[in-house]
N, C-alpha and C. Protein backbone atom coordinates (compact mmCIF):
# COMPACT_ATOMS: atom_id res chain seq x y z
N UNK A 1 18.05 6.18 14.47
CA UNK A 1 17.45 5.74 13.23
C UNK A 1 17.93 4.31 12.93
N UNK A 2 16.73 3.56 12.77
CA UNK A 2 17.31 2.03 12.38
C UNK A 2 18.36 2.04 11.08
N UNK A 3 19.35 0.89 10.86
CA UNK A 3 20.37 0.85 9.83
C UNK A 3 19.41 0.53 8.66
N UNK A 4 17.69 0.01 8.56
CA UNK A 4 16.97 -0.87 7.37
C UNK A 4 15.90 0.49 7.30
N UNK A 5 16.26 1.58 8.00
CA UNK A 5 15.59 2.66 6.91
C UNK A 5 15.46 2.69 5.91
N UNK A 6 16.12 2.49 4.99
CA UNK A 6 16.01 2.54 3.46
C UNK A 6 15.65 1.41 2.61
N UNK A 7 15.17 0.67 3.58
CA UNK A 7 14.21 -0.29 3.29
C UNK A 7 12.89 -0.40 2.82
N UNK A 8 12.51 0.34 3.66
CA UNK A 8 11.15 1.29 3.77
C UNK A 8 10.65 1.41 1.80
N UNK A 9 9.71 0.76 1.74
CA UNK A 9 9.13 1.17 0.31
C UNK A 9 7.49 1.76 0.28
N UNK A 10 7.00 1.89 -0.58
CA UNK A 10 5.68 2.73 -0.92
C UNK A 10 4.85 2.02 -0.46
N UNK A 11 3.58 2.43 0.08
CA UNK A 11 2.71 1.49 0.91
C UNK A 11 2.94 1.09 1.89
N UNK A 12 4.22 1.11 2.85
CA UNK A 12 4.36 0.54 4.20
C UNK A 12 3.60 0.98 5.37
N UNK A 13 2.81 0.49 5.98
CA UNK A 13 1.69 1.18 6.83
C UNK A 13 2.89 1.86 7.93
N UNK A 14 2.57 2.87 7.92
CA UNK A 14 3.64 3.84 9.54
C UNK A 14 2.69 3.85 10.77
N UNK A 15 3.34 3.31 11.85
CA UNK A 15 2.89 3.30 13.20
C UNK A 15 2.72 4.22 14.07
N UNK A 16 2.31 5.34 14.89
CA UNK A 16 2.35 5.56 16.09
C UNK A 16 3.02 4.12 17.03
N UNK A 17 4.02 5.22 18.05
CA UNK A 17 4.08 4.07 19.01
C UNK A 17 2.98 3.37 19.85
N UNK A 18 1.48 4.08 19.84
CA UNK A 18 0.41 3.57 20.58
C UNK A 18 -0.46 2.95 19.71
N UNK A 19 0.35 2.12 18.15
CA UNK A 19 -0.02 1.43 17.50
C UNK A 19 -1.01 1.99 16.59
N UNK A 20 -1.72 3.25 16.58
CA UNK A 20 -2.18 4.20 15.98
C UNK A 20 -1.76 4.17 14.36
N UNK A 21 -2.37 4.07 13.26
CA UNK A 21 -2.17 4.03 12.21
C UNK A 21 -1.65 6.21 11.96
N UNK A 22 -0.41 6.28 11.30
CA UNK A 22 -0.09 7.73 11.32
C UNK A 22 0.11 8.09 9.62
N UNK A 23 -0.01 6.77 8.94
CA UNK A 23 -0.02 6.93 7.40
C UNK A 23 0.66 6.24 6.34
N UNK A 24 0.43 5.95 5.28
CA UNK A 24 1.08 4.83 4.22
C UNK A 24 2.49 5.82 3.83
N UNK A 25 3.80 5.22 3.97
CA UNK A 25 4.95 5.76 3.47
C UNK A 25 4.66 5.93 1.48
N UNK A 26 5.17 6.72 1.61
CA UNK A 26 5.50 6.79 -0.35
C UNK A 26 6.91 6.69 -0.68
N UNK A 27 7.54 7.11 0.45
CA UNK A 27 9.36 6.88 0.23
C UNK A 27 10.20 7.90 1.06
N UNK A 28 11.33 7.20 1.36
CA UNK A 28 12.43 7.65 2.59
C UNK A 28 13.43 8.11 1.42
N UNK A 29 13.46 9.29 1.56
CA UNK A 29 15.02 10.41 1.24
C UNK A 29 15.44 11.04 2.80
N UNK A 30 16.70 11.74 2.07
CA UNK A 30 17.68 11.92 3.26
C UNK A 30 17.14 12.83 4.60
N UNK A 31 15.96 13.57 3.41
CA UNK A 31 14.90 14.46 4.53
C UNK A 31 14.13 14.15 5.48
N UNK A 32 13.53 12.42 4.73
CA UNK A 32 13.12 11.95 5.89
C UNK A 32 12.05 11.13 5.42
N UNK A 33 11.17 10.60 5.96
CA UNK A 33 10.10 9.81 5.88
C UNK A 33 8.52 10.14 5.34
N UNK A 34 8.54 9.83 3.63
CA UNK A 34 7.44 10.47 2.99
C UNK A 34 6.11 9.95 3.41
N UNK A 35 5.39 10.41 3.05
CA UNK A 35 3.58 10.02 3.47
C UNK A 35 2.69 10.42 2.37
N UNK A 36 1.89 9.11 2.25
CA UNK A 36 1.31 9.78 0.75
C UNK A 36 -0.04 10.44 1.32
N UNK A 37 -0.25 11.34 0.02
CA UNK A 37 -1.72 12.10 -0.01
C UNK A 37 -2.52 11.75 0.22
N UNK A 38 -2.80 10.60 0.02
CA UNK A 38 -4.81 9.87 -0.06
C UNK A 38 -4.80 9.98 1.77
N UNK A 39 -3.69 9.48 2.30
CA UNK A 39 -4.35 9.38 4.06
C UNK A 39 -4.95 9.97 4.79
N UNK A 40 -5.78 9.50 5.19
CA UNK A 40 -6.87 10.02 6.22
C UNK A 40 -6.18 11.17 7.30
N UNK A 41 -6.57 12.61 7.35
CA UNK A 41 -6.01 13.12 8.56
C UNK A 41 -4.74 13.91 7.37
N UNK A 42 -4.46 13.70 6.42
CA UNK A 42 -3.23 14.38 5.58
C UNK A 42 -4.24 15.48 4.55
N UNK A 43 -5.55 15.44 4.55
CA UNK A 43 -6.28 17.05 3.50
C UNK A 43 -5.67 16.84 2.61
N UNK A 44 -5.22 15.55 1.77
CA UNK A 44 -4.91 15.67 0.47
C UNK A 44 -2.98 16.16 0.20
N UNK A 45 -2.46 16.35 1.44
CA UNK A 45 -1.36 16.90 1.02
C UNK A 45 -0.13 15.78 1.63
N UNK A 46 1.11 16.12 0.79
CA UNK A 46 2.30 15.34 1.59
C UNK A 46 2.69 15.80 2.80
N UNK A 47 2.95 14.63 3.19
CA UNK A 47 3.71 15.16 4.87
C UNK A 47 5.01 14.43 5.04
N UNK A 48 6.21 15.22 5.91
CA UNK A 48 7.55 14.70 5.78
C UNK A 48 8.15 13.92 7.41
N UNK A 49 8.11 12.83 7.92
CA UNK A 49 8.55 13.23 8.95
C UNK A 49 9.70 12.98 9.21
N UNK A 50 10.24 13.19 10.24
CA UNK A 50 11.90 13.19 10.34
C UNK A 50 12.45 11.95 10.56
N UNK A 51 13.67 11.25 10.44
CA UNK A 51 13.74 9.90 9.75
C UNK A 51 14.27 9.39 11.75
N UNK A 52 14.61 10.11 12.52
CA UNK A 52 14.86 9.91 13.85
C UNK A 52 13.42 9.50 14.51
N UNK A 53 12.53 10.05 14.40
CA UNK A 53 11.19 9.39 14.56
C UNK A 53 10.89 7.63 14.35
N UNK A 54 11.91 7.29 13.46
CA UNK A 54 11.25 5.79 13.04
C UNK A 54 12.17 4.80 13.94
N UNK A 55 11.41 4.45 14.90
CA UNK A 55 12.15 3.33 16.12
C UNK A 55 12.28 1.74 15.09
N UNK A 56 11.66 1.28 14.48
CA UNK A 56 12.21 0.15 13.79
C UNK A 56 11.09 -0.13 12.60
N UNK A 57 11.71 -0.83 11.30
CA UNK A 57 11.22 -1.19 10.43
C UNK A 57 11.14 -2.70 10.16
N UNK A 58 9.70 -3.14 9.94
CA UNK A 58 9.64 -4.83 9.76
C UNK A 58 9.44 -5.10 8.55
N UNK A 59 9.97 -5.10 7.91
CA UNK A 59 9.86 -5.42 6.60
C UNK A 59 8.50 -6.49 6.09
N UNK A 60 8.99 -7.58 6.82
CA UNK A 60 8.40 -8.45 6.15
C UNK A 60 6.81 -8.38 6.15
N UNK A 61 6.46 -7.56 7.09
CA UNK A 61 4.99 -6.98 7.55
C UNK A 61 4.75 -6.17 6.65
N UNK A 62 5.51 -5.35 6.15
CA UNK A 62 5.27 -3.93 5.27
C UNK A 62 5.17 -2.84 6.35
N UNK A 63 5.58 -2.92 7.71
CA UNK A 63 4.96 -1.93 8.68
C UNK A 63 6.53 -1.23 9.26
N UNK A 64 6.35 0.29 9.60
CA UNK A 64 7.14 1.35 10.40
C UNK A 64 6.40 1.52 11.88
N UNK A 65 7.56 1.87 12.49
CA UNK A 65 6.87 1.90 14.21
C UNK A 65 7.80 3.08 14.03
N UNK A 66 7.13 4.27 14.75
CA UNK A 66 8.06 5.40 15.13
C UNK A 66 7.88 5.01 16.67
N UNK A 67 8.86 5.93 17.35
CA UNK A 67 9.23 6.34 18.74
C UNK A 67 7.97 7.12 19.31
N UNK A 68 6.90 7.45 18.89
CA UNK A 68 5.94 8.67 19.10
C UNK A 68 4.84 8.24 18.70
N UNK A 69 3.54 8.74 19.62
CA UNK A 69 2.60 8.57 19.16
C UNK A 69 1.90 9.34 18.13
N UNK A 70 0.66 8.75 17.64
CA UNK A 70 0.37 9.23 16.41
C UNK A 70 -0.09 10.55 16.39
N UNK A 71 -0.36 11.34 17.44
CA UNK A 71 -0.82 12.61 17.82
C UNK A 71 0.12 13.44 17.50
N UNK A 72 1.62 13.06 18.39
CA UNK A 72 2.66 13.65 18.28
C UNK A 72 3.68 13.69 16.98
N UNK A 73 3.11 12.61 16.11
CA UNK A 73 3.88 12.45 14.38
C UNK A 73 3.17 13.69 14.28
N UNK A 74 1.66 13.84 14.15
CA UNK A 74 1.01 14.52 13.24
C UNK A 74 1.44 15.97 13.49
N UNK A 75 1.75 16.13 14.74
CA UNK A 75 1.56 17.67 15.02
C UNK A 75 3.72 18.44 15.15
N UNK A 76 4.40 16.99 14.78
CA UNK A 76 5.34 17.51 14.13
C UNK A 76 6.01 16.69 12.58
N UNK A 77 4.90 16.80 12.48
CA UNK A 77 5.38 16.90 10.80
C UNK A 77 5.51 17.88 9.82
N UNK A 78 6.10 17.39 8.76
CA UNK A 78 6.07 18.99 8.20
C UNK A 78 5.29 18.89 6.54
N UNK A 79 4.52 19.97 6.13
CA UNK A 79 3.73 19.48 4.95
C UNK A 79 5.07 20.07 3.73
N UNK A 80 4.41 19.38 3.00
CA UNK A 80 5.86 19.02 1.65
C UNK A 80 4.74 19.91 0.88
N UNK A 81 5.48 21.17 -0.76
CA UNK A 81 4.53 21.75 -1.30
C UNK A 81 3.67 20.78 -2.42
């Protein structure tokens, strides 16, 4: 996990590593890496993913790159109630 995880603010576009758009962050707690509702592919609901997933954060872009492609975020993430 990068040390500028908690950098990470609302709106940061999250990457697939195959550059794949995987969803707009809403906010990083200790659980892990939030995803807001409106995104395409999320049915309206939150999704959590695990904060080891995120290979580096660019701030100045507003953008997250995980380690994984966007197939593989989606199908281990976990939905928040």
């Amino acid at each position: 996990m990068p040390a500028d995880v908690f950098a990470i603010e609302e709106d940061f576009e999250v990457l697939g590593s195959d550059n794949l758009p995987v969803g707009q962050a809403d906010g990083v707690t200790d659980d892990g890496l939030e995803l807001a509702r409106r995104d395409a592919g999320t049915d309206g609901r939150r999704h959590l993913l695990p904060l080891d997933m995120i290979d580096r954060v660019v701030a100045d872009e507003r953008k997250v790159f995980l380690n994984c492609t966007q197939e593989e975020a989606r199908t281990r993430w976990r939905e928040l109630a």
